[in-house]
N, C-alpha and C. Protein backbone atom coordinates (compact mmCIF):
# COMPACT_ATOMS: atom_id res chain seq x y z
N UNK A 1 -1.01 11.58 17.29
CA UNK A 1 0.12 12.47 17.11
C UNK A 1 -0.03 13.24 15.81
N UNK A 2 -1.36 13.84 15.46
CA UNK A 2 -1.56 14.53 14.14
C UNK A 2 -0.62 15.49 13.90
N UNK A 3 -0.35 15.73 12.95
CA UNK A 3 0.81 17.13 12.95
C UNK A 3 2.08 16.93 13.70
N UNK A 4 2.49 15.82 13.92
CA UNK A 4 3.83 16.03 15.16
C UNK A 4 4.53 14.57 14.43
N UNK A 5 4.27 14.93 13.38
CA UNK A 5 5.13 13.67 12.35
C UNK A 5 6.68 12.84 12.88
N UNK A 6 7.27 14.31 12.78
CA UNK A 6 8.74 13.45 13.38
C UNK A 6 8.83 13.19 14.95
N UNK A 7 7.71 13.49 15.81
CA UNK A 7 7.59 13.09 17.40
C UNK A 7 7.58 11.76 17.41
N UNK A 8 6.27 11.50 16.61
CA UNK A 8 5.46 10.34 16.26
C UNK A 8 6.51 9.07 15.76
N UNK A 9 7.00 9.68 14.29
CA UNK A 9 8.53 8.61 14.14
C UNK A 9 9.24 8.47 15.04
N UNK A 10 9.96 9.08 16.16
CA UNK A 10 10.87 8.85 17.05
C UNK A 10 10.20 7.79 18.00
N UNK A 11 9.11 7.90 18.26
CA UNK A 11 8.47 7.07 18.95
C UNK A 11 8.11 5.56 18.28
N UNK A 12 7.61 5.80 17.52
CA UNK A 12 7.46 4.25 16.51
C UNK A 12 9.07 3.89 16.57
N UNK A 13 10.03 4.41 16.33
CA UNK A 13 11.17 3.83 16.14
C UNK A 13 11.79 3.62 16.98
N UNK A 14 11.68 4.21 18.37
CA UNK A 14 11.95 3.70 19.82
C UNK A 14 11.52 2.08 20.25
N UNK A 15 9.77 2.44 19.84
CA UNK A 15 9.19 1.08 20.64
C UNK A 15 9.67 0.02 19.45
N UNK A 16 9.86 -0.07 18.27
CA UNK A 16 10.20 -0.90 17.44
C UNK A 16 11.70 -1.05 17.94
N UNK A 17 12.91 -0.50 18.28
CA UNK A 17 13.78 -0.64 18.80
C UNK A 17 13.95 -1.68 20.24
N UNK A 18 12.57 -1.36 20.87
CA UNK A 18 12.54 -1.90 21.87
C UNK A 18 12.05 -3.42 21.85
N UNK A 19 10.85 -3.17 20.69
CA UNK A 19 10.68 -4.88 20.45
C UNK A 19 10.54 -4.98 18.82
N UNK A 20 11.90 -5.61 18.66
CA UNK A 20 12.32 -5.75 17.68
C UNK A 20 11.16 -6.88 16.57
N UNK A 21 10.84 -7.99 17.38
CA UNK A 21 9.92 -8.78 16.81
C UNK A 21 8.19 -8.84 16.67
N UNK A 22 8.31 -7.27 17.71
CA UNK A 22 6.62 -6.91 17.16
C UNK A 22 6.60 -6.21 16.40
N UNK A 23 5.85 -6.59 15.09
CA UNK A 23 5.61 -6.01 13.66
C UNK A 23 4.71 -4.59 13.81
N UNK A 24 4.16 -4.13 15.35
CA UNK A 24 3.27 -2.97 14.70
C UNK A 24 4.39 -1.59 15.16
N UNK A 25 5.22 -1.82 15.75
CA UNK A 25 5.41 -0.16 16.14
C UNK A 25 6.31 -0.03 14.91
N UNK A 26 6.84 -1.42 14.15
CA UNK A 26 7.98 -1.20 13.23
C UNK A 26 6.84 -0.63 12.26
N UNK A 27 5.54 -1.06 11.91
CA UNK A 27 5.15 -1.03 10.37
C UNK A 27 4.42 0.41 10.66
N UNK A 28 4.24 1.09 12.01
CA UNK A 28 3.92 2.33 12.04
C UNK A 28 5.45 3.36 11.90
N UNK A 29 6.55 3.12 12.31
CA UNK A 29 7.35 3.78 12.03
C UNK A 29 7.85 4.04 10.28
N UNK A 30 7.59 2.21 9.78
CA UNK A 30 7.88 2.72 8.08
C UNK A 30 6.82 3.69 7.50
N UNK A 31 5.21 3.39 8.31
CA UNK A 31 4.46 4.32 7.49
C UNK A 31 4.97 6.27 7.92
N UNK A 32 5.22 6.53 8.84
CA UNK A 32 5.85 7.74 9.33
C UNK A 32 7.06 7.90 8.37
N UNK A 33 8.36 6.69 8.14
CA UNK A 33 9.06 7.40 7.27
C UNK A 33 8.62 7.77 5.82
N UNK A 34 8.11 6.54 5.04
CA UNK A 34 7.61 7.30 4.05
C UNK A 34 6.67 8.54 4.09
N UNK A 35 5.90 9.19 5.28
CA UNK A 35 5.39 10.37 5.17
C UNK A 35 6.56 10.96 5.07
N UNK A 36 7.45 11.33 5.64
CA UNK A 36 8.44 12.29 5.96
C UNK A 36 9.64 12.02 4.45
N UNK A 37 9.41 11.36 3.51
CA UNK A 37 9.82 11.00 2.37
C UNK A 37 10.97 10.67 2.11
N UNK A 38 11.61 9.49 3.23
CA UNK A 38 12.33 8.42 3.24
C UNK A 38 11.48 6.99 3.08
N UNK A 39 11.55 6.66 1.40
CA UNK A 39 10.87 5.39 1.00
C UNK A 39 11.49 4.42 1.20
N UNK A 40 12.88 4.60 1.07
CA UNK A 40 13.95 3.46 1.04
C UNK A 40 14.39 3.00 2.44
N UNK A 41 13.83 3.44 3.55
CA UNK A 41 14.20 3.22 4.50
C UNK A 41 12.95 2.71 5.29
N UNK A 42 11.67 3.45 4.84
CA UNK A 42 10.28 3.04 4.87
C UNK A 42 10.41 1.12 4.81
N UNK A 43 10.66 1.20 3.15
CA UNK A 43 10.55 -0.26 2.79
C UNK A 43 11.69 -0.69 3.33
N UNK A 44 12.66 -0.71 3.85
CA UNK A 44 13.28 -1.73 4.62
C UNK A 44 12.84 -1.92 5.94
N UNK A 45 12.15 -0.83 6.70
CA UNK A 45 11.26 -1.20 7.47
C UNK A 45 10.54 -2.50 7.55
N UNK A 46 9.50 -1.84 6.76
CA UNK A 46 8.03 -3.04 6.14
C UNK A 46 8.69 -4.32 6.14
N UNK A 47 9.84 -4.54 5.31
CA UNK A 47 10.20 -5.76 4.95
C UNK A 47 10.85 -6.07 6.50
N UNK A 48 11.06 -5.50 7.32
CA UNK A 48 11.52 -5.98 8.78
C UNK A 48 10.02 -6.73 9.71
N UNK A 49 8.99 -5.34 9.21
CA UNK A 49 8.07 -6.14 9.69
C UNK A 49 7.30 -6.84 9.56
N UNK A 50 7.67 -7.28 8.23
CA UNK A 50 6.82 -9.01 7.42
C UNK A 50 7.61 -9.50 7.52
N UNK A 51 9.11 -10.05 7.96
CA UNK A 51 9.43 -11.09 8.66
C UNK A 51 8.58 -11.35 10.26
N UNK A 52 8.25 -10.62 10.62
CA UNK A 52 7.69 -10.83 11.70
C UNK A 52 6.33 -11.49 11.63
N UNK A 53 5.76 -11.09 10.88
CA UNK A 53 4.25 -10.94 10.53
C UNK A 53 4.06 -11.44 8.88
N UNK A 54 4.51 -12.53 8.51
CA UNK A 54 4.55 -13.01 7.05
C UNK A 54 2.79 -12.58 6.67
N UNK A 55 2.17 -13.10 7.09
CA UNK A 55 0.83 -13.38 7.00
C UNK A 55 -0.12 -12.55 7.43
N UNK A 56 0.27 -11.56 7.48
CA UNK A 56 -0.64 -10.18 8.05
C UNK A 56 -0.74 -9.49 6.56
N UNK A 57 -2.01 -9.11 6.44
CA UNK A 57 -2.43 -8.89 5.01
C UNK A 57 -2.06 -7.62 5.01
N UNK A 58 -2.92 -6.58 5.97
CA UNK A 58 -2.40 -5.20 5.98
C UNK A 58 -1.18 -4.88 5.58
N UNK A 59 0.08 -5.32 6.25
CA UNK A 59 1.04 -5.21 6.28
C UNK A 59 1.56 -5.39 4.60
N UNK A 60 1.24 -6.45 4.22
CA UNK A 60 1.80 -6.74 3.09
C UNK A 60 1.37 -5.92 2.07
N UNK A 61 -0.30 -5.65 1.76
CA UNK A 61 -0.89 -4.30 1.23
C UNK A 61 -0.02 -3.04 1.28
N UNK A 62 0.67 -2.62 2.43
CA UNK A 62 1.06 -1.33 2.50
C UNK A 62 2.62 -1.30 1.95
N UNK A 63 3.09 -2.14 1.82
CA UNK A 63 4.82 -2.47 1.53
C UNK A 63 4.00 -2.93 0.19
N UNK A 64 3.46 -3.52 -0.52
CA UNK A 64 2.67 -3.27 -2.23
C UNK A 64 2.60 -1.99 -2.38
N UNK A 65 1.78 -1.53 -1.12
CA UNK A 65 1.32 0.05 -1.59
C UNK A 65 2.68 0.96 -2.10
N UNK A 66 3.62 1.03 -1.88
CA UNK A 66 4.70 1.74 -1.14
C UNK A 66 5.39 1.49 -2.70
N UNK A 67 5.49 -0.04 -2.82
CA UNK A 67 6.38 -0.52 -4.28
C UNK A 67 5.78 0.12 -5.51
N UNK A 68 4.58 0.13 -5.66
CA UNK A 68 3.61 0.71 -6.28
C UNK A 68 3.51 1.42 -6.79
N UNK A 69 3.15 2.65 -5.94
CA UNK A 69 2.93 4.01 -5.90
C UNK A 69 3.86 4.80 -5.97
N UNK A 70 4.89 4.47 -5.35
CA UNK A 70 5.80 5.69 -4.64
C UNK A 70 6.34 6.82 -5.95
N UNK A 71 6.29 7.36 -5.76
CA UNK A 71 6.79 8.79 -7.28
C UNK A 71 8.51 8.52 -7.45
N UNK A 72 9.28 7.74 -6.49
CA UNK A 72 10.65 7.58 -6.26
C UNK A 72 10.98 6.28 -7.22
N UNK A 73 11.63 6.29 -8.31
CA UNK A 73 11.79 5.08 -8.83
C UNK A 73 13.00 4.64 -8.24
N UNK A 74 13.48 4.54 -7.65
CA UNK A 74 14.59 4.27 -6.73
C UNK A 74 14.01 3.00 -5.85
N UNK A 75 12.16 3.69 -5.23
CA UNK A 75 11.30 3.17 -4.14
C UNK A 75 11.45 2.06 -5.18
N UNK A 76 9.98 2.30 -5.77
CA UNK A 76 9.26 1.66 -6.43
C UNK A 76 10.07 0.00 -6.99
N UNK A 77 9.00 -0.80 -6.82
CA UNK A 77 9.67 -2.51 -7.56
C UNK A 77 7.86 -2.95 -7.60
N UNK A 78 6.96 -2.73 -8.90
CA UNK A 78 5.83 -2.92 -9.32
C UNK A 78 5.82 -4.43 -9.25
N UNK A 79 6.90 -5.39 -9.61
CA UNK A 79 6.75 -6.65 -9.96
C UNK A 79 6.59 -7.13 -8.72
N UNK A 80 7.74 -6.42 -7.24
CA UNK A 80 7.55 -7.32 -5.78
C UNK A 80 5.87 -7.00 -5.47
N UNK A 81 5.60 -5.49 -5.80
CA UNK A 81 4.14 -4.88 -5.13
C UNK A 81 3.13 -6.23 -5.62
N UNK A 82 3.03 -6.45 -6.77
CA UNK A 82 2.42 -7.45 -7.37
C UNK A 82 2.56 -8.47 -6.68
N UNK A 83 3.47 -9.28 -6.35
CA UNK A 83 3.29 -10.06 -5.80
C UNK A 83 2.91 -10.22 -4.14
N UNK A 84 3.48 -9.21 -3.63
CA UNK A 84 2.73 -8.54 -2.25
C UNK A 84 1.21 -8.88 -1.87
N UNK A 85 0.99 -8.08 -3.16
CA UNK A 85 -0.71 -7.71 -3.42
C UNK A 85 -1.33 -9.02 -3.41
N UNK A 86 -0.92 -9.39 -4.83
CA UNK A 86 -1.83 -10.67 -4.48
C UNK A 86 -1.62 -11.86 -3.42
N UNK A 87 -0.75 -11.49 -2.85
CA UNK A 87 -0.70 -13.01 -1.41
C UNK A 87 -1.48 -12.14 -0.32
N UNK A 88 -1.39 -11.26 -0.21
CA UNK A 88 -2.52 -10.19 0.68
C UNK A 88 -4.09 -10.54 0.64
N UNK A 89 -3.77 -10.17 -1.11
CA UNK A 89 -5.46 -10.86 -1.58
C UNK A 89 -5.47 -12.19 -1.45
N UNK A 90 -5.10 -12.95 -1.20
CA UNK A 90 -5.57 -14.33 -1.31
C UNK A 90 -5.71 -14.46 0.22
N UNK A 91 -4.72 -13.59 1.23
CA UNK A 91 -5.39 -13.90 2.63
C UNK A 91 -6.58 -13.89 3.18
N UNK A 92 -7.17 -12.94 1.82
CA UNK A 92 -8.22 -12.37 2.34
C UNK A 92 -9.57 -12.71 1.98
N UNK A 93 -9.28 -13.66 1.00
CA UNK A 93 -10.31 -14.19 0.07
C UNK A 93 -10.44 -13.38 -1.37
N UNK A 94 -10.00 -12.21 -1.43
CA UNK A 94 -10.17 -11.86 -2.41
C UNK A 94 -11.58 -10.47 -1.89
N UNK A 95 -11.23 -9.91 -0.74
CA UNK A 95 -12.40 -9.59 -0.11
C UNK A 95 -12.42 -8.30 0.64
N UNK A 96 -11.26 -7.68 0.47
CA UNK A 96 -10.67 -6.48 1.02
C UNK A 96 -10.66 -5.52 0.14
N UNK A 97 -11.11 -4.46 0.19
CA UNK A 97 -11.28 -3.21 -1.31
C UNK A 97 -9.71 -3.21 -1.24
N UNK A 98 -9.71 -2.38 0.12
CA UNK A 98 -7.98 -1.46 -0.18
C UNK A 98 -7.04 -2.28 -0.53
N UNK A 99 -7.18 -3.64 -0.44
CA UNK A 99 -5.91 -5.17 -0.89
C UNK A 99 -6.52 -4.51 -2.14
N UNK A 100 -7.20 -5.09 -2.88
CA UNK A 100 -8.09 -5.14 -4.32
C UNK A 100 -7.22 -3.76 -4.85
N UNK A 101 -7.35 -2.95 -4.30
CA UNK A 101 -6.75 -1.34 -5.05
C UNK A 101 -5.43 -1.29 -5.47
N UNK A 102 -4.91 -1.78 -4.11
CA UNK A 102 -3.44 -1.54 -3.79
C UNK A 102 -2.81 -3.03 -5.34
N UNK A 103 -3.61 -4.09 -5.71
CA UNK A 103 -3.44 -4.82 -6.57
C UNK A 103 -3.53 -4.33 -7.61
N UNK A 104 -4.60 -4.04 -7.87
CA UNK A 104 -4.74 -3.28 -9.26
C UNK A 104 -3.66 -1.90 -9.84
N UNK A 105 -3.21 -1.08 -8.32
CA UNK A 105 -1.77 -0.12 -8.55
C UNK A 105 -1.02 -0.84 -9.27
N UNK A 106 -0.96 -2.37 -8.30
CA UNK A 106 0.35 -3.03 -8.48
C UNK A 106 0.41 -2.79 -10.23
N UNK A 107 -0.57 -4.14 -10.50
CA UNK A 107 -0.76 -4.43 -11.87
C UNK A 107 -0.32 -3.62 -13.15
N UNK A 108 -0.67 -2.09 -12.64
CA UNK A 108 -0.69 -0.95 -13.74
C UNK A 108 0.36 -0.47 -13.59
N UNK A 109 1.36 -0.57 -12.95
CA UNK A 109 2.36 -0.31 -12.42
C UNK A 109 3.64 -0.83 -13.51
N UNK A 110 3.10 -2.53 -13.17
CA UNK A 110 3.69 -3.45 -14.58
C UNK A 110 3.83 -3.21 -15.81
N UNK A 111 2.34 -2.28 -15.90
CA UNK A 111 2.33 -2.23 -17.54
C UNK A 111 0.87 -3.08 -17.78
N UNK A 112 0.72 -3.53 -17.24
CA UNK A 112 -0.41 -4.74 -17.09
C UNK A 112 -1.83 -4.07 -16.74
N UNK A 113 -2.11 -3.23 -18.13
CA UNK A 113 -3.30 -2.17 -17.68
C UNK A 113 -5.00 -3.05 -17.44
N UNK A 114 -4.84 -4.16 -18.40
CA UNK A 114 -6.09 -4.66 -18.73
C UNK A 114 -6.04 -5.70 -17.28
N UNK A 115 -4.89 -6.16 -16.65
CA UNK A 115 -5.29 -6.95 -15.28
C UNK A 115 -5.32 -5.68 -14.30
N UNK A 116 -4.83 -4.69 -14.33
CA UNK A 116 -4.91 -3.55 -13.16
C UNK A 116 -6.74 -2.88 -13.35
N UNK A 117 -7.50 -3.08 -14.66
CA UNK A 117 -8.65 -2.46 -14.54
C UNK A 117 -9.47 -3.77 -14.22
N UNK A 118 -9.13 -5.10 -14.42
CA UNK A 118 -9.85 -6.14 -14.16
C UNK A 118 -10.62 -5.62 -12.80
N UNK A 119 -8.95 -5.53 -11.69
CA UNK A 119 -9.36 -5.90 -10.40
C UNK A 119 -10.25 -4.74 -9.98
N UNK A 120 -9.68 -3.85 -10.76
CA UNK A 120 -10.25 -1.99 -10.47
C UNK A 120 -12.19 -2.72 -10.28
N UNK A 121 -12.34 -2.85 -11.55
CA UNK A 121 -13.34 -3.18 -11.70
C UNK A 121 -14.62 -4.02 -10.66
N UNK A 122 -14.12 -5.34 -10.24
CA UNK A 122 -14.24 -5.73 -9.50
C UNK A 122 -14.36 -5.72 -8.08
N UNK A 123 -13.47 -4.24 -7.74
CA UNK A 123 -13.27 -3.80 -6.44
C UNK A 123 -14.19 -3.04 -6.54
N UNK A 124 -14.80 -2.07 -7.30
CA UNK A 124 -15.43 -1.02 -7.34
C UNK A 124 -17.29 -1.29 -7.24
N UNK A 125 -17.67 -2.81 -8.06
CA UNK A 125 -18.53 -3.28 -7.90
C UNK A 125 -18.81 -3.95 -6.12
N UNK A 126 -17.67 -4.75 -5.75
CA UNK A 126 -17.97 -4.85 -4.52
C UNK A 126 -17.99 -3.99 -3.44
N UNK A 127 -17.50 -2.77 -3.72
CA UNK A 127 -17.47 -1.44 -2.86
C UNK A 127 -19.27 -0.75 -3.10
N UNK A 128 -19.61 -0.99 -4.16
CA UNK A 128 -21.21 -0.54 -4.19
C UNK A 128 -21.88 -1.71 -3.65
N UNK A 129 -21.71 -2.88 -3.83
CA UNK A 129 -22.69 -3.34 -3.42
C UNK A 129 -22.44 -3.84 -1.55
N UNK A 130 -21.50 -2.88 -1.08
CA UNK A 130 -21.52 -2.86 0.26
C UNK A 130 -21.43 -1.34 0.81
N UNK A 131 -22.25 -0.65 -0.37
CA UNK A 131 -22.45 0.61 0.26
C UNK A 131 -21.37 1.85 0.69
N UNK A 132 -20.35 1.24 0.56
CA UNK A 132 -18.68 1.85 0.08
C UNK A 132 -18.75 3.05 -0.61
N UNK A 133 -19.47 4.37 -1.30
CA UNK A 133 -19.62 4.97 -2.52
C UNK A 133 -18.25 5.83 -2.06
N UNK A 134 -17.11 6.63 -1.08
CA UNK A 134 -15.99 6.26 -1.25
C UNK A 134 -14.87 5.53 -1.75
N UNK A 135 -14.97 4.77 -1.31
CA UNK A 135 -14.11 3.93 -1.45
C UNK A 135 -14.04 3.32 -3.13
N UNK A 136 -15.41 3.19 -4.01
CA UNK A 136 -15.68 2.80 -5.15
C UNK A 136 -15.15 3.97 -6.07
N UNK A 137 -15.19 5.39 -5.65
CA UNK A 137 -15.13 6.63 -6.11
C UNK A 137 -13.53 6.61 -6.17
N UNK A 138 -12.91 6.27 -5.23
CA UNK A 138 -11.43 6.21 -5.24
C UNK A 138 -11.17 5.24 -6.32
N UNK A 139 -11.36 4.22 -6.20
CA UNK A 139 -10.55 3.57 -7.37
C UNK A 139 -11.32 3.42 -8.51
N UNK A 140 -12.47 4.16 -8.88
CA UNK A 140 -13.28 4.47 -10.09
C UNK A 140 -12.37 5.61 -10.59
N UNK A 141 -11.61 6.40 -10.01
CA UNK A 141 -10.77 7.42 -10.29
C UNK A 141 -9.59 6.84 -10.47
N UNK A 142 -8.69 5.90 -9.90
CA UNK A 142 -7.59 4.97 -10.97
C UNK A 142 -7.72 4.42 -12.10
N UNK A 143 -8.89 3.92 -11.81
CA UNK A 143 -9.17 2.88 -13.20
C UNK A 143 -9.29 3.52 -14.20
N UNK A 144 -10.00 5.25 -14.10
CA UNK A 144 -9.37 6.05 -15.21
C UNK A 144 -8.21 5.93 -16.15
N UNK A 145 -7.18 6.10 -14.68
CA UNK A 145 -5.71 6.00 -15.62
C UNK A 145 -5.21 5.15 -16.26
N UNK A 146 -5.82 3.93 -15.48
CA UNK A 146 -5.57 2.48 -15.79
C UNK A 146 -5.88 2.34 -17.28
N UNK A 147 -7.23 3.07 -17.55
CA UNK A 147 -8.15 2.77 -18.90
C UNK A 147 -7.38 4.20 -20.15
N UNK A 148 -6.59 5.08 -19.34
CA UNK A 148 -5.44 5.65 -20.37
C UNK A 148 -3.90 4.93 -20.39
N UNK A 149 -4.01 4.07 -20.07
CA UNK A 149 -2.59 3.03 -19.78
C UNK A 149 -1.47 4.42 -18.99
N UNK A 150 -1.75 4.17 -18.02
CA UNK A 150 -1.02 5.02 -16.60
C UNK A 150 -1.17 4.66 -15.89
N UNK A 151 -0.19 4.67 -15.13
CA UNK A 151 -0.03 4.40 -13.58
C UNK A 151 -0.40 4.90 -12.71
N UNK A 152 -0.34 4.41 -11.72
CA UNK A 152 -1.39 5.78 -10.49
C UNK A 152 0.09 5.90 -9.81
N UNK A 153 0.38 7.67 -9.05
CA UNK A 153 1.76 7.59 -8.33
C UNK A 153 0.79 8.78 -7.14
N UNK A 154 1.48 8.24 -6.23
CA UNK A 154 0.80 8.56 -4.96
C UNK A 154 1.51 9.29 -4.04
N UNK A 155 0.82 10.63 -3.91
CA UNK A 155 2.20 11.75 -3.24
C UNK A 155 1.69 11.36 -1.71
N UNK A 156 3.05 10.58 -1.37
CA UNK A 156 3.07 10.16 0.18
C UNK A 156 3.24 11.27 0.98
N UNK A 157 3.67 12.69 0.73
CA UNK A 157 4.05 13.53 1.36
C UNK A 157 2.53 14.25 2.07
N UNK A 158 1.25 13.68 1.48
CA UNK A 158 -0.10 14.43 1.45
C UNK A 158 -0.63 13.48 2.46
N UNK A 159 -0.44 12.31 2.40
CA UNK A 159 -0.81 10.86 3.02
C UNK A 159 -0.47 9.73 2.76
N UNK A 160 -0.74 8.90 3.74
CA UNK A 160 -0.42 7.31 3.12
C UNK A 160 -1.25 7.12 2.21
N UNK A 161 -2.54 6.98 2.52
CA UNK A 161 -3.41 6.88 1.59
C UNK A 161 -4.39 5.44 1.58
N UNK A 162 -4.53 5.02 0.52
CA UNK A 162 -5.24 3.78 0.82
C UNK A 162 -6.69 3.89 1.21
């Protein structure tokens, strides 16, 4: 449904209407609202669909992502993203770039520049040595900000991102 944003939401928010306890049409409808730049309704989403899905890493990554990033300080809660992040990362082993990124947002988010470039760091090495040079390039470009004590804020209106 490229380009047909609010089609696309009506639909995620139908079938999530329809099944209330499957976590994907809900966690595609929060990602549609925050495109359309309702965060606060986004994240009450997400948080509808990690009751469903406690343990789904993605999920929890993108409701981090969302706390994180968002340019809305209204959105934004860096301390929940943080903790998001890292129970994401630990689902994962510690083994997922975009968990790893979306952690390190968290972190810098806090204020917590020297643990937000730790992970930067770390993510960026395991993104080269799996041939990633994307993905390493992306958050070699946070860790910038990270390494000017800044936050990364992420215009949802362009993409989700990640």
């Amino acid at each position: 449904m490229l380009g047909r944003l609010d089609e696309a939401a009506s639909c995620y928010e139908r079938a999530a209407r329809l099944k209330p306890d499957d976590p994907v049409p809900r966690r595609n409808w929060a990602k549609a609202l925050v495109l359309q730049g309702n965060g606060r309704e986004a994240v009450a989403q997400f948080r509808l669909a990690i009751e469903a899905a406690p343990d789904w890493p993605e999920l929890l990554g993108d409701l981090a992502w969302v706390l994180a990033a968002h340019p809305d300080p209204t959105v934004r809660d860096p301390e929940e993203g943080v903790h998001l992040a890292r129970r994401a990362a630990a689902l994962t082993s510690n083994q997922d770039l975009r968990i790893l990124d979306v952690l390190s947002v968290a972190w810098a988010a806090t204020g917590r520049f020297d643990a937000a470039g730790e992970v930067a760091r770390s993510a960026i090495s395991m993104a080269e040595q799996r041939r990633e040079g994307s993905v390493a390039a992306a958050i070699r470009k946070r860790l910038r900000t990270y390494e000017s004590s800044q936050s990364y804020v992420h215009d949802f209106v362009a993409g989700f991102g990640r």
